[in-house]
Structure formats: C-alpha cells, structure tokens
C-alpha atoms as a PDB file:
ATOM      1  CA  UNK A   1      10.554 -22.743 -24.579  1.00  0.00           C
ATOM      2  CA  UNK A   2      10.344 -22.905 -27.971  1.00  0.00           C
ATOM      3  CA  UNK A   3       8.018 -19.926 -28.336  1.00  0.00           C
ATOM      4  CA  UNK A   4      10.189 -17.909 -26.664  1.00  0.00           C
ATOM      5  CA  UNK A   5      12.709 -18.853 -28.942  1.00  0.00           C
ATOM      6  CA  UNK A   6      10.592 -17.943 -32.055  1.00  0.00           C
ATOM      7  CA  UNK A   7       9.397 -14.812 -30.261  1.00  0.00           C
ATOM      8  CA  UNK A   8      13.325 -13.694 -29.693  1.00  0.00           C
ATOM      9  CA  UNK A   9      14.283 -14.780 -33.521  1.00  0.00           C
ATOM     10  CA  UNK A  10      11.304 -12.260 -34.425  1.00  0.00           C
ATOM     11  CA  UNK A  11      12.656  -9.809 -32.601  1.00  0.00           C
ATOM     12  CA  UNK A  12      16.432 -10.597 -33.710  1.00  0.00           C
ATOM     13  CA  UNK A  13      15.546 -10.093 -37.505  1.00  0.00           C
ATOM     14  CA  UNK A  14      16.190 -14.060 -37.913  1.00  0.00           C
ATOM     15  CA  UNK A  15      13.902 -15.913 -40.671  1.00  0.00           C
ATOM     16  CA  UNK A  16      12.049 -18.844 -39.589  1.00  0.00           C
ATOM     17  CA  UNK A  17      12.982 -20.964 -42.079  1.00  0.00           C
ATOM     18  CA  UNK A  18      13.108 -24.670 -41.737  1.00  0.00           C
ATOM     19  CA  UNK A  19      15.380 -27.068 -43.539  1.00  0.00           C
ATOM     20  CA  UNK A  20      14.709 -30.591 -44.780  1.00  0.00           C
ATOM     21  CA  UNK A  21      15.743 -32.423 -41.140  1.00  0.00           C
ATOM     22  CA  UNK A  22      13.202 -30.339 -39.272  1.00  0.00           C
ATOM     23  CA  UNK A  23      15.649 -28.234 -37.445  1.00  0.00           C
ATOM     24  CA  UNK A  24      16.056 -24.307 -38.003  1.00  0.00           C
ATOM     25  CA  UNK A  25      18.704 -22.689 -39.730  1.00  0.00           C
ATOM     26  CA  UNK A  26      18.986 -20.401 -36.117  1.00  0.00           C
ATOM     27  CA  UNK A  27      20.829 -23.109 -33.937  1.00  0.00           C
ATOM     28  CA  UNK A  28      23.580 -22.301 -36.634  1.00  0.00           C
ATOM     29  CA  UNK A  29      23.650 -18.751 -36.765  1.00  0.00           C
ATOM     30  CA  UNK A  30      26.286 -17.534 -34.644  1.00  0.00           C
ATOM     31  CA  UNK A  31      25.000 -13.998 -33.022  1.00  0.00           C
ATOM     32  CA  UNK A  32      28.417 -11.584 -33.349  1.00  0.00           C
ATOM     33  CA  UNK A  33      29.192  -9.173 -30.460  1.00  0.00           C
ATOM     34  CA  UNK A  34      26.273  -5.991 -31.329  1.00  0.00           C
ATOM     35  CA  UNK A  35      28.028  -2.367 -31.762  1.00  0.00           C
ATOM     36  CA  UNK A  36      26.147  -0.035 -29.889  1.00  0.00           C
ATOM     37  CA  UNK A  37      23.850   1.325 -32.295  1.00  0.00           C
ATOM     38  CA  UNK A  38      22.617  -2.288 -32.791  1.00  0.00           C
ATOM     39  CA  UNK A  39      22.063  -2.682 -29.479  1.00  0.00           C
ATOM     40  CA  UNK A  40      20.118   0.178 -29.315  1.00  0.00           C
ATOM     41  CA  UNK A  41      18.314  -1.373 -32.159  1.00  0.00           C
ATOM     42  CA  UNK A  42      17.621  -4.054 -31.226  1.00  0.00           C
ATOM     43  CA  UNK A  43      16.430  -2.898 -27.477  1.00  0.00           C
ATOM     44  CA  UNK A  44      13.678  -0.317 -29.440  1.00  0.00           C
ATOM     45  CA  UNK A  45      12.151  -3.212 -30.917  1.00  0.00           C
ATOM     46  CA  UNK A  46      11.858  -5.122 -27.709  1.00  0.00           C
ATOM     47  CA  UNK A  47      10.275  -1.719 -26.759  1.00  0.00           C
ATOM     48  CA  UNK A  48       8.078  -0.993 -29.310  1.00  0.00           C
ATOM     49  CA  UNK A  49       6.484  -5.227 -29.518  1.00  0.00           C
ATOM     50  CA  UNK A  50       6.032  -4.705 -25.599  1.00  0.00           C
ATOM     51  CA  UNK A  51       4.250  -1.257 -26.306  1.00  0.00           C
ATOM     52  CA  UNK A  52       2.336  -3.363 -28.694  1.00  0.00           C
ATOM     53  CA  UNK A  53       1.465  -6.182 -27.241  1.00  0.00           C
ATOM     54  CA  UNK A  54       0.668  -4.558 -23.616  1.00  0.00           C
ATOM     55  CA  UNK A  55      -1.396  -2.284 -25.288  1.00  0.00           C
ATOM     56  CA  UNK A  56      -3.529  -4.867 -27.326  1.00  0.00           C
ATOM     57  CA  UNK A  57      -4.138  -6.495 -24.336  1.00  0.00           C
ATOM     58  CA  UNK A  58      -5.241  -3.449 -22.412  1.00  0.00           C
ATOM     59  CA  UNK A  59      -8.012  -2.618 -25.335  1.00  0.00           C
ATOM     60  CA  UNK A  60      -9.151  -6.025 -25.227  1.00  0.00           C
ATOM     61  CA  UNK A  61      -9.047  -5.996 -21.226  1.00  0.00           C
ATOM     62  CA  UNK A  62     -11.485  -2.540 -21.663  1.00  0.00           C
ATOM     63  CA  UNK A  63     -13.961  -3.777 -24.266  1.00  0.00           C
ATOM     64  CA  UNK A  64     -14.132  -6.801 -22.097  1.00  0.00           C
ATOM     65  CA  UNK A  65     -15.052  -4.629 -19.388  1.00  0.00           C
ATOM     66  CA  UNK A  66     -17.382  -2.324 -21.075  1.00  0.00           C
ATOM     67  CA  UNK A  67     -19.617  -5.349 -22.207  1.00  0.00           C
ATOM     68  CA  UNK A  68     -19.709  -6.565 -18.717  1.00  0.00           C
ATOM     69  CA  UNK A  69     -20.546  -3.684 -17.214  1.00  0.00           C
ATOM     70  CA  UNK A  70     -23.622  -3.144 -19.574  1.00  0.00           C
ATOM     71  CA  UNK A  71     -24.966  -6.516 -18.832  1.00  0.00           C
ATOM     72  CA  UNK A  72     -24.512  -5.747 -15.110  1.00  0.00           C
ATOM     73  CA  UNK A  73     -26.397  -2.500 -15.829  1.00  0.00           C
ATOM     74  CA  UNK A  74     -28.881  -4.574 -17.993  1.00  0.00           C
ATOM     75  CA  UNK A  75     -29.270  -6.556 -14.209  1.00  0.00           C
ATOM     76  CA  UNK A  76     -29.545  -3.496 -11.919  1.00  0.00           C
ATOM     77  CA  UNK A  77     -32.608  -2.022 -13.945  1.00  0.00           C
ATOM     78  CA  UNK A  78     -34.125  -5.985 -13.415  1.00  0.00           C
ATOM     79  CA  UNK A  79     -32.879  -6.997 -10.083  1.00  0.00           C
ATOM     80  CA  UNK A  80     -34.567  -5.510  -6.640  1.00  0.00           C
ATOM     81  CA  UNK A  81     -33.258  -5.060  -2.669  1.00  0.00           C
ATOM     82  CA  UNK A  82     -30.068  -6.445  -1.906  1.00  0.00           C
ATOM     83  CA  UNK A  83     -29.103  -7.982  -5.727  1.00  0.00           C
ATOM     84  CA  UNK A  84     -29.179  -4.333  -6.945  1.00  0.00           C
ATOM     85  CA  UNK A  85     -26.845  -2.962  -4.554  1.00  0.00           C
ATOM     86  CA  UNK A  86     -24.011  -5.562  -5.157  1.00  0.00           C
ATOM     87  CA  UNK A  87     -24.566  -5.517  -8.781  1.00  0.00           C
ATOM     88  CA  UNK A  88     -24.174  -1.666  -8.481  1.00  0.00           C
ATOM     89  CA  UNK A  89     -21.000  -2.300  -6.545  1.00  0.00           C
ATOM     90  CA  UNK A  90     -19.693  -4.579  -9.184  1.00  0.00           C
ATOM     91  CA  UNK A  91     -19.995  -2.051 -11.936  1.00  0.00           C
ATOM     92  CA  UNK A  92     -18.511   0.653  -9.973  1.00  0.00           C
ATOM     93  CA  UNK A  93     -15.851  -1.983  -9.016  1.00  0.00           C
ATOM     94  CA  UNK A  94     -15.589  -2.548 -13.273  1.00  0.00           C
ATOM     95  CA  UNK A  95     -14.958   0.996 -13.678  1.00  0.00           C
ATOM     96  CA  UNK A  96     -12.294   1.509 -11.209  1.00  0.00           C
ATOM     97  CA  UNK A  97     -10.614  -1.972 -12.523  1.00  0.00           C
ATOM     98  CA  UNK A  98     -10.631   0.281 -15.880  1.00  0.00           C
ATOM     99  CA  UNK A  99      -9.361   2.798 -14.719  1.00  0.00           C
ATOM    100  CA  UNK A 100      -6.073   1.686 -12.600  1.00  0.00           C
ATOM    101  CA  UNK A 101      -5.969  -1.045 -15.766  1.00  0.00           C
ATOM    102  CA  UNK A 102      -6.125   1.930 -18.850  1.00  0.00           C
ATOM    103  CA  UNK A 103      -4.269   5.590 -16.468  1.00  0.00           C
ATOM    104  CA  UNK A 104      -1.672   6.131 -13.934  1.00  0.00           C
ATOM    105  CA  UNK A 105      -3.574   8.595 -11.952  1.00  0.00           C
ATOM    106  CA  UNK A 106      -1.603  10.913  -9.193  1.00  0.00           C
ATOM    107  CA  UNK A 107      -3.763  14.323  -8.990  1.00  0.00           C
ATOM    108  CA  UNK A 108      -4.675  16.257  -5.472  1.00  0.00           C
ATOM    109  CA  UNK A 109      -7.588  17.797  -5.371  1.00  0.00           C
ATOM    110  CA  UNK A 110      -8.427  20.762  -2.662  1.00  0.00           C
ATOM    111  CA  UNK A 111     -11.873  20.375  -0.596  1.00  0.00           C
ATOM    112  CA  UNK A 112     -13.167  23.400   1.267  1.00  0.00           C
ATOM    113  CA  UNK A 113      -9.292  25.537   0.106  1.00  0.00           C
ATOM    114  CA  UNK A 114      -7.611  23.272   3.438  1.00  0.00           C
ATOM    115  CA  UNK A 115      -8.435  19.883   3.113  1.00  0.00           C
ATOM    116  CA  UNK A 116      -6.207  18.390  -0.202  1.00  0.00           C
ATOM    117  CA  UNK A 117      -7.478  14.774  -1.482  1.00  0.00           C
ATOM    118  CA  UNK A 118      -5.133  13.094  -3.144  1.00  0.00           C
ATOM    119  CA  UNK A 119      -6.574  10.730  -5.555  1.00  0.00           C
ATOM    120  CA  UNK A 120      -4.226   7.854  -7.220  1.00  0.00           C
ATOM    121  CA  UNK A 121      -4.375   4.055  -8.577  1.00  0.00           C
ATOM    122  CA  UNK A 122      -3.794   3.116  -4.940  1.00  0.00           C
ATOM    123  CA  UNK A 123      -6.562   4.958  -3.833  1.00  0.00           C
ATOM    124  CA  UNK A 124      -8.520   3.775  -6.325  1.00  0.00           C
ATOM    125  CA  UNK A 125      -7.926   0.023  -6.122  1.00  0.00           C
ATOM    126  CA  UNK A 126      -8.199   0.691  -2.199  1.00  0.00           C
ATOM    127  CA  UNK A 127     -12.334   1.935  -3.003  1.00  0.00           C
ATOM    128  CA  UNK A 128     -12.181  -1.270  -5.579  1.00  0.00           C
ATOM    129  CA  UNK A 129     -11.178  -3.578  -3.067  1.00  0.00           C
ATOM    130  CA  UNK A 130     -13.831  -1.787  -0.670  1.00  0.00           C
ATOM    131  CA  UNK A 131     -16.587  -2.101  -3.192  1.00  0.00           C
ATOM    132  CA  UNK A 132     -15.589  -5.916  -4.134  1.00  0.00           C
ATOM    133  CA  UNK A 133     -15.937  -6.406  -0.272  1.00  0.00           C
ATOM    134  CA  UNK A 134     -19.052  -5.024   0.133  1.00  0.00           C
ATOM    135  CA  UNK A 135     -20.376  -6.999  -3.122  1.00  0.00           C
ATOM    136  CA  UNK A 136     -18.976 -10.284  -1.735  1.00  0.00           C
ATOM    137  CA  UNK A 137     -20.391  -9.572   1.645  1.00  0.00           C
ATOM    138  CA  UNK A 138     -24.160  -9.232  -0.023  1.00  0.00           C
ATOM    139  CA  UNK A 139     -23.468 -11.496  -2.568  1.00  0.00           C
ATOM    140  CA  UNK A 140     -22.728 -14.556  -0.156  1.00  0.00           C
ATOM    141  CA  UNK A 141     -25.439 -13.357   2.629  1.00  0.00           C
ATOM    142  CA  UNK A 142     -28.423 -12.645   0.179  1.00  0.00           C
ATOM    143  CA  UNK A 143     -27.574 -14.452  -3.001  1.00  0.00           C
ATOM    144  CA  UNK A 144     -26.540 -17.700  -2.202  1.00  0.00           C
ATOM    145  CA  UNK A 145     -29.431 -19.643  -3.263  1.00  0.00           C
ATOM    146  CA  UNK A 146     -29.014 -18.829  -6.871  1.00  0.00           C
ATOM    147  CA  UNK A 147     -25.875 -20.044  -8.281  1.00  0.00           C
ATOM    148  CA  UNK A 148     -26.154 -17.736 -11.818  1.00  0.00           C
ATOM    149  CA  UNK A 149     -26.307 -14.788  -9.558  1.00  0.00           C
ATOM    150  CA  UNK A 150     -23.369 -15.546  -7.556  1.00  0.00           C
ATOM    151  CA  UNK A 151     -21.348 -16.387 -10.493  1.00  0.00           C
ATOM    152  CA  UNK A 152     -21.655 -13.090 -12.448  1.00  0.00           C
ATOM    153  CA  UNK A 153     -21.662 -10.635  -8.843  1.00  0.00           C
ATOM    154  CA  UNK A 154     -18.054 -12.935  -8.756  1.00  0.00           C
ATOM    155  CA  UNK A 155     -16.295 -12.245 -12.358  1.00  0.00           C
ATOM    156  CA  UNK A 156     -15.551  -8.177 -11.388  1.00  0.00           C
ATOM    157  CA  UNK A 157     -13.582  -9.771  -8.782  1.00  0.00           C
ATOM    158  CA  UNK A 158     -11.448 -11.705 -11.076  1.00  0.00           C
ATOM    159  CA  UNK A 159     -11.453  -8.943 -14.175  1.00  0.00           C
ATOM    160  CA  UNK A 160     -10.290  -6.971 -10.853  1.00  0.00           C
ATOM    161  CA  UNK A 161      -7.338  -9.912 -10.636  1.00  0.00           C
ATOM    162  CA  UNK A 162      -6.610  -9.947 -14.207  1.00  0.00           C
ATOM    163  CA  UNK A 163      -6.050  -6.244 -14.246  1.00  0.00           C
ATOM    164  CA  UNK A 164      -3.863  -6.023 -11.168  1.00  0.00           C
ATOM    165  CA  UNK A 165      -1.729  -9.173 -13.210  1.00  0.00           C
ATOM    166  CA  UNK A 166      -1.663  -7.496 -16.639  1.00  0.00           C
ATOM    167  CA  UNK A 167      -0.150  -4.080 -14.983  1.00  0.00           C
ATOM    168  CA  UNK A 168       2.528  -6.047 -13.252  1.00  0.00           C
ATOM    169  CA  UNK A 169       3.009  -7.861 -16.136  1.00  0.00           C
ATOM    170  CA  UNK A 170       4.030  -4.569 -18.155  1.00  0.00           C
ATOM    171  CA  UNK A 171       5.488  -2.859 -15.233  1.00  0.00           C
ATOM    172  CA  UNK A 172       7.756  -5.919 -15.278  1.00  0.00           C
ATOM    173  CA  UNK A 173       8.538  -5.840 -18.908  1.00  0.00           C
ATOM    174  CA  UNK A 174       9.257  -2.070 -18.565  1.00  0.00           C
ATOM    175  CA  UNK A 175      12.033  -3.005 -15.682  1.00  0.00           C
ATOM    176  CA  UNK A 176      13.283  -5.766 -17.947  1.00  0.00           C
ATOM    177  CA  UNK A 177      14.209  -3.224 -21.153  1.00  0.00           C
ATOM    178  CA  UNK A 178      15.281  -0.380 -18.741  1.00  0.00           C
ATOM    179  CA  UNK A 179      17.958  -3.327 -17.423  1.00  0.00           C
ATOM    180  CA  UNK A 180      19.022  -3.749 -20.872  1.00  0.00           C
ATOM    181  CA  UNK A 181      19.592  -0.241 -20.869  1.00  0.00           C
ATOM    182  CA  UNK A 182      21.743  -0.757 -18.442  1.00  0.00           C
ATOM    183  CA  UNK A 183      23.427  -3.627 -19.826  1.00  0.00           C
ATOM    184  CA  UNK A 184      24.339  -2.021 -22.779  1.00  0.00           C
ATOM    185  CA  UNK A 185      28.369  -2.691 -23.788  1.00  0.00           C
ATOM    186  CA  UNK A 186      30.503  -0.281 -25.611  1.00  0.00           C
ATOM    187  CA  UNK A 187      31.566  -2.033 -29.023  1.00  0.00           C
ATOM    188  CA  UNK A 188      32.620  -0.225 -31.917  1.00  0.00           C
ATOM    189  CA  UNK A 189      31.980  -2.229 -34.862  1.00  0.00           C
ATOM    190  CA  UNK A 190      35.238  -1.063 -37.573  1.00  0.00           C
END
C-alpha cells in the first residue's frame, strides 16, 4: 500500500520528504477540491506515466522475445525429427506473442477477388494458441525424456501468458483514466 501511496504523491506533485518522527509531511496535506483545468492536469499525467510505463514494459517484453527466439533458432539448425518441428512452432508462436503484445491488428485481406480474410489479434492469438498446442503435443510425446528440452519448448507458452497479462493490464489502465474522464466535476477555482 505504501507504494501506491508514493506512486500517487508522484503523480500529485507532492515531495517525499520525511520529517524527524519518520512520518511524511503528505498525511498532513489536505488535497483542496481541483478546478477543472487541474483535473485535467492531473488526469494527463496519469496518462502520460501509464503511456510510459506500459510502453517500457512492452520494449523489454520484445527484446525479451527477440533473444529467445534466436536461441530457439540457434536449436532448430541443431535439433533433428520431431524437436525441430516444436521448436519451429515455438518461434512462430514468439512472433505472434510479439505481435498481438507490440500492434492492434484489424486488416481484411481479399483471396482470389471473393474470398476476404480478415486477419486480427484474435486471429492471431487463435494460430498462437494452435501452434502452442501443437508444440505441447510433440513436446510431451517426443521430448519427455530430456528435461532441458521440455523446459525451453515450455517458456513461449508462458512469454505467450505474460503478453496476454501485460495487454490487459494496459487495456485496464486505459478504462481506468477514460473513467476519470468521466468523473471529472465542474469547479471553478475564483
């Protein structure tokens, strides 16, 4: 709780500092009904730290993946039969993580001028979860005897989890400001 607390007097403009008895000069500060252009203020800085920090995580969440998916290419060109296919299926499964993790992809595409394809993130995490199927499938029918194998044909899997959270994690943070938006009071400050 208390991190929260220093995270909101960041956002608030508060200091952070600390008097003699160990207690912060915040739990005195008495926060004044906000005119409207302060609360406008003060919800475009909630904005622009989410922006921030969602974004930060997102490049680290992509450089991640881009160094896994070169070791798992540094596997495929070592690996034979069955091993090869799921590790190919986990880097294809790294690249769609990316993708749905990094774009919000709605395009159609026309096959043969009648047939129109419609490609999105749900499509896409639909092939992901197909591919992390198939890799799974091989992985526990072919692999099982070594355990360093298993492990790494597992972790696209859980980047594939850890994407999936961090975009529900933002979307919810974007609901969040748009319902202080909403919440916004009509104060004129004289």
């Amino acid at each position: 709780m208390s991190r929260l607390r220093r995270f909101n007097r960041k956002i608030l403009g508060f200091s952070t500092d600390y008097t003699h008895e160990g207690e912060s000069d915040q739990d005195e500060v008495s926060v004044l009904p906000l005119d409207t252009e302060e609360q406008e203020e003060l919800i475009q800085k909630f904005e622009v730290n989410a922006h921030v920090t969602n974004k930060l995580y997102i490049n680290i969440l992509s450089v991640l993946y881009l160094l896994y998916g070169g070791l798992l290419m540094m596997i495929v060109r070592k690996s034979r039969g069955h091993i090869k296919l799921a590790v190919l299926a986990g880097a294809n499964s790294l690249i769609c993580s990316c993708i749905t993790l990094r774009y919000n992809i709605i395009n159609d595409y026309f096959l043969f001028k009648k047939f129109k394809l419609r490609v999105s993130n749900f499509s896409i995490n639909i092939l992901n979860i197909a591919l992390l199927v198939f890799m799974g499938w091989i992985s526990f029918n072919h692999v099982m005897e070594d355990k360093k194998t298993l492990f790494c044909l597992q972790v696209p899997m859980f980047l594939f989890w850890v994407a999936m959270l961090v975009k529900r994690w933002a979307r919810k943070t974007e609901d969040e400001i748009a319902d202080l938006r909403r919440m916004k009071y009509k104060y004129k400050n004289a």
